[in-house]
Protein backbone atom coordinates (compact mmCIF):
# COMPACT_ATOMS: atom_id res chain seq x y z
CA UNK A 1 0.00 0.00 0.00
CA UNK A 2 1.43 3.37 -0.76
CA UNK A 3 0.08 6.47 1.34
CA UNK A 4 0.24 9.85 0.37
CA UNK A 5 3.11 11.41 2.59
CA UNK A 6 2.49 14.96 2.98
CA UNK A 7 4.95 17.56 1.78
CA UNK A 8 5.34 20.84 4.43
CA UNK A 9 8.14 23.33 2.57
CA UNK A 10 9.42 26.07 4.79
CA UNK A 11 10.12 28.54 2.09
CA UNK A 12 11.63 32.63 1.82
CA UNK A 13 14.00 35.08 1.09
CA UNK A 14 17.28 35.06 2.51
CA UNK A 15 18.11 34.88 5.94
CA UNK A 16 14.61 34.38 7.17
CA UNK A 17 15.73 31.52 9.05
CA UNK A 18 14.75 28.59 6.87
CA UNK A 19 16.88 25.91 7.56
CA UNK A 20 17.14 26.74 11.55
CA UNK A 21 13.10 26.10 11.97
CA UNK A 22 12.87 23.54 9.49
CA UNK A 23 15.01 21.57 11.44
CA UNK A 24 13.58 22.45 14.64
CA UNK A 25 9.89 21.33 13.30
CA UNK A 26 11.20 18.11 12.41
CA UNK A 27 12.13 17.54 15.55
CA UNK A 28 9.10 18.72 17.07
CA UNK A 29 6.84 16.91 15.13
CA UNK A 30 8.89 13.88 15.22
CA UNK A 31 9.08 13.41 11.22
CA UNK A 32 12.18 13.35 8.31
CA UNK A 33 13.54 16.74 7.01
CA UNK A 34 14.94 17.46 3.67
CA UNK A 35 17.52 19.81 3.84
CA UNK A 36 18.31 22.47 1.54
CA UNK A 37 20.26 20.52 -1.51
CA UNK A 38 21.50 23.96 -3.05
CA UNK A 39 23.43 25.06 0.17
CA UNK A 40 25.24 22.12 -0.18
CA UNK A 41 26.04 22.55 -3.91
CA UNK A 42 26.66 25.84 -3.58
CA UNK A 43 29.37 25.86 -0.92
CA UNK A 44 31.81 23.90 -3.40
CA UNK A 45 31.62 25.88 -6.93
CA UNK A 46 34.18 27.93 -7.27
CA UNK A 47 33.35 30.56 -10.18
CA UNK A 48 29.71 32.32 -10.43
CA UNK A 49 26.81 30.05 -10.38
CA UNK A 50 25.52 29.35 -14.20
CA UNK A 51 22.29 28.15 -15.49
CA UNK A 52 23.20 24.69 -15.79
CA UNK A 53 24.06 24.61 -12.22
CA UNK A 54 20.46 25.87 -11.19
CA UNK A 55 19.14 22.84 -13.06
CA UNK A 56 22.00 20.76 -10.87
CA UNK A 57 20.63 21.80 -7.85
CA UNK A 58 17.05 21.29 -9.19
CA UNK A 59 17.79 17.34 -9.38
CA UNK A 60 19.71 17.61 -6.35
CA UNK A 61 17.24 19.07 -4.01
CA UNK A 62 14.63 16.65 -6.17
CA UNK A 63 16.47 13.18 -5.52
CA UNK A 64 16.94 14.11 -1.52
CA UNK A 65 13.48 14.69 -1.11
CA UNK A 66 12.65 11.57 -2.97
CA UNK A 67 15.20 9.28 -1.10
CA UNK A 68 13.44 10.82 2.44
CA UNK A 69 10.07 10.31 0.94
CA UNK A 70 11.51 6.54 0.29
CA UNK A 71 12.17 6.49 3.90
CA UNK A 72 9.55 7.57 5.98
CA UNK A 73 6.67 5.41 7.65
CA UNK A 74 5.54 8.87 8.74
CA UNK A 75 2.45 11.08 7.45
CA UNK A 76 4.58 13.96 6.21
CA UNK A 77 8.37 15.21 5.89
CA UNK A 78 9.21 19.31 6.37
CA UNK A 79 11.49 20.22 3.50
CA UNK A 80 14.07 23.18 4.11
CA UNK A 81 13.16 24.96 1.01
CA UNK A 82 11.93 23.66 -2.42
CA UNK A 83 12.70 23.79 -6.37
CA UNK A 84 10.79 27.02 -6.61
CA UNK A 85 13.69 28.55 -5.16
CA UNK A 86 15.34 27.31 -8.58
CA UNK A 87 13.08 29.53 -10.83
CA UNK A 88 13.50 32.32 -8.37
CA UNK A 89 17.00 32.79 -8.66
CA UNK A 90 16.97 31.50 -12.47
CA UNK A 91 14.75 34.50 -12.94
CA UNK A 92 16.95 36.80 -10.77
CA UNK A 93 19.74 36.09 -12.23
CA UNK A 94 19.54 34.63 -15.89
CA UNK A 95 15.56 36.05 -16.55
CA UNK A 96 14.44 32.66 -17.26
CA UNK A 97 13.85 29.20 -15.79
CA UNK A 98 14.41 26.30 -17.22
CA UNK A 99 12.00 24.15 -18.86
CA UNK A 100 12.46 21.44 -16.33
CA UNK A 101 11.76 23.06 -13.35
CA UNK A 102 8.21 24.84 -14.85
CA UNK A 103 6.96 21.34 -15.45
CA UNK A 104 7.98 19.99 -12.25
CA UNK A 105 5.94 23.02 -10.49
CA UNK A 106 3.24 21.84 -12.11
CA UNK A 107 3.41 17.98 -11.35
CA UNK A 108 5.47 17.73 -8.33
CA UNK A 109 3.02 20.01 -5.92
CA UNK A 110 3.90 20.90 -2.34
CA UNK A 111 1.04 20.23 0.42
CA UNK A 112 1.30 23.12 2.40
CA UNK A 113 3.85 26.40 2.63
CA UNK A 114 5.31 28.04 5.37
CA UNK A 115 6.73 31.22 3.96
CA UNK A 116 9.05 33.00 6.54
CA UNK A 117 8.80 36.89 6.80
CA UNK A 118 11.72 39.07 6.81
CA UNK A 119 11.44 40.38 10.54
CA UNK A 120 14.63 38.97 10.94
CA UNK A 121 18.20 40.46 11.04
CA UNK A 122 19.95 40.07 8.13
CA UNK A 123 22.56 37.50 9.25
CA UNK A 124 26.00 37.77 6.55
CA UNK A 125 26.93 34.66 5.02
CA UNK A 126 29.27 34.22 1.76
CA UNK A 127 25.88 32.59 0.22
CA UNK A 128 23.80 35.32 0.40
CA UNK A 129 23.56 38.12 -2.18
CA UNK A 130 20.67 40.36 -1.57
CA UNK A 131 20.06 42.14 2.00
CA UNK A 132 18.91 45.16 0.17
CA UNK A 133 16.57 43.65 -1.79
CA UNK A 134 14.27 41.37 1.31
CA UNK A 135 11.07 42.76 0.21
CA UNK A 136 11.70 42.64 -3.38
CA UNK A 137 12.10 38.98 -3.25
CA UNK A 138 9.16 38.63 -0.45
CA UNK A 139 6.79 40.04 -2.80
CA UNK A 140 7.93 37.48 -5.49
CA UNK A 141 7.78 34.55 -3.15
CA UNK A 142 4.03 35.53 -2.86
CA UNK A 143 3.56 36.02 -6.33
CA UNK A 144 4.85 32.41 -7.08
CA UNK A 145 2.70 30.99 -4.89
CA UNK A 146 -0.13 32.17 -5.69
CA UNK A 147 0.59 31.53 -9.54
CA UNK A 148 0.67 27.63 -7.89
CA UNK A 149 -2.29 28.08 -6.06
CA UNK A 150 -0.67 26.85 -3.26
CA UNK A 151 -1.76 26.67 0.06
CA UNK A 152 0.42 28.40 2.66
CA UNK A 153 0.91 31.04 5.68
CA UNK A 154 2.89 33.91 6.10
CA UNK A 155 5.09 32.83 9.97
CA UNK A 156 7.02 36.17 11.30
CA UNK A 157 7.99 36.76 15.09
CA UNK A 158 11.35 36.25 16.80
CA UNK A 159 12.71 33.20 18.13
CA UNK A 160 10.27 30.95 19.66
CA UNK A 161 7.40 33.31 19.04
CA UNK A 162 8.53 32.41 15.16
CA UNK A 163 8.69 28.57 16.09
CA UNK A 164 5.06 28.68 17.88
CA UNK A 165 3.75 30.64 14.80
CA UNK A 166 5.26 28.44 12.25
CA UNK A 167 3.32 25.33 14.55
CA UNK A 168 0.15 26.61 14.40
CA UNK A 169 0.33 27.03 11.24
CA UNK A 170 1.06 23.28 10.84
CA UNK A 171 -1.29 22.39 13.29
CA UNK A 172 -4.21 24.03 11.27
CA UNK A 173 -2.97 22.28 7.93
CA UNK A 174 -3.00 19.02 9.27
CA UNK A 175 -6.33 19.50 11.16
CA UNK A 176 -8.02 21.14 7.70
CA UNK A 177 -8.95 23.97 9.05
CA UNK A 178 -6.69 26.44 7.03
């Protein structure tokens, strides 16, 4: 029997604190996490980041989240960002996505959003490129989802107040009510 394993992607701009609360739900709630592929990728190129590399981390972050789905006996998995971050920054920076990735939006759906505000400090880090530029790229994150029609909640606050937002959230998904 194969059950329908929920998908629950913490999404946002940079240094909205992504991969810090998607860990921490998937320790709260006891399920897998998918990290964020891309980090990883990122972190070992060593000239400017090219198209072909945004389709790269597109399979990357793709085939992680399938080998956790492959894993799990639970009823859904957080995932530290998706492949919507891929035609984000292939718009950004090349004004185009691939192909590839626009069919996969529409076939490979996401259950539920939690899109991080920018309330947060920017925090520096050599993988980050735009602290000027937070609400620009908040304003597209809602765009895209909405062109999805995905379902999926705005989480801002500090710290735990963040955490306890971002649960809620959760919490309403899973009951139906949002």
């Amino acid at each position: 029997m194969n059950k329908q394993i929920k998908k629950v992607a913490i999404v946002g701009p940079e240094s909205t604190g992504k991969s810090t609360i998607s860990l921490q739900l998937a320790k709260y709630y006891q399920v897998p996490w998918v990290p964020e592929y891309a980090r990883y990728y990122c972190e070992a190129l060593t000239e400017p980041c090219t198209l072909q590399d945004e389709v790269n981390m597109f399979h990357g972050q793709l085939a992680l989240e399938e080998s956790v789905l492959a894993m799990t006996e639970t009823d859904f998995v957080i995932c530290d960002t998706t492949f919507l971050t891929v035609k984000i920054w292939s718009d950004a920076f090349f004004g185009h996505t691939p192909q590839i990735v626009l069919d996969a939006l529409k076939n490979r759906p996401y259950d539920f959003y939690i899109l991080l505000d920018i309330d947060l400090p920017w925090q520096d880090d050599p993988l980050r490129d735009f602290p000027n530029q937070r609400e620009h790229f908040m304003e597209v994150w809602h765009k895209e989802l909405k062109a999805l029609g995905a379902k999926y909640a705005v989480v801002s606050g500090i710290g735990e107040r963040r955490f306890k937002h971002a649960v809620e959230a959760i919490d309403e998904f899973l009951l139906g009510t949002m």
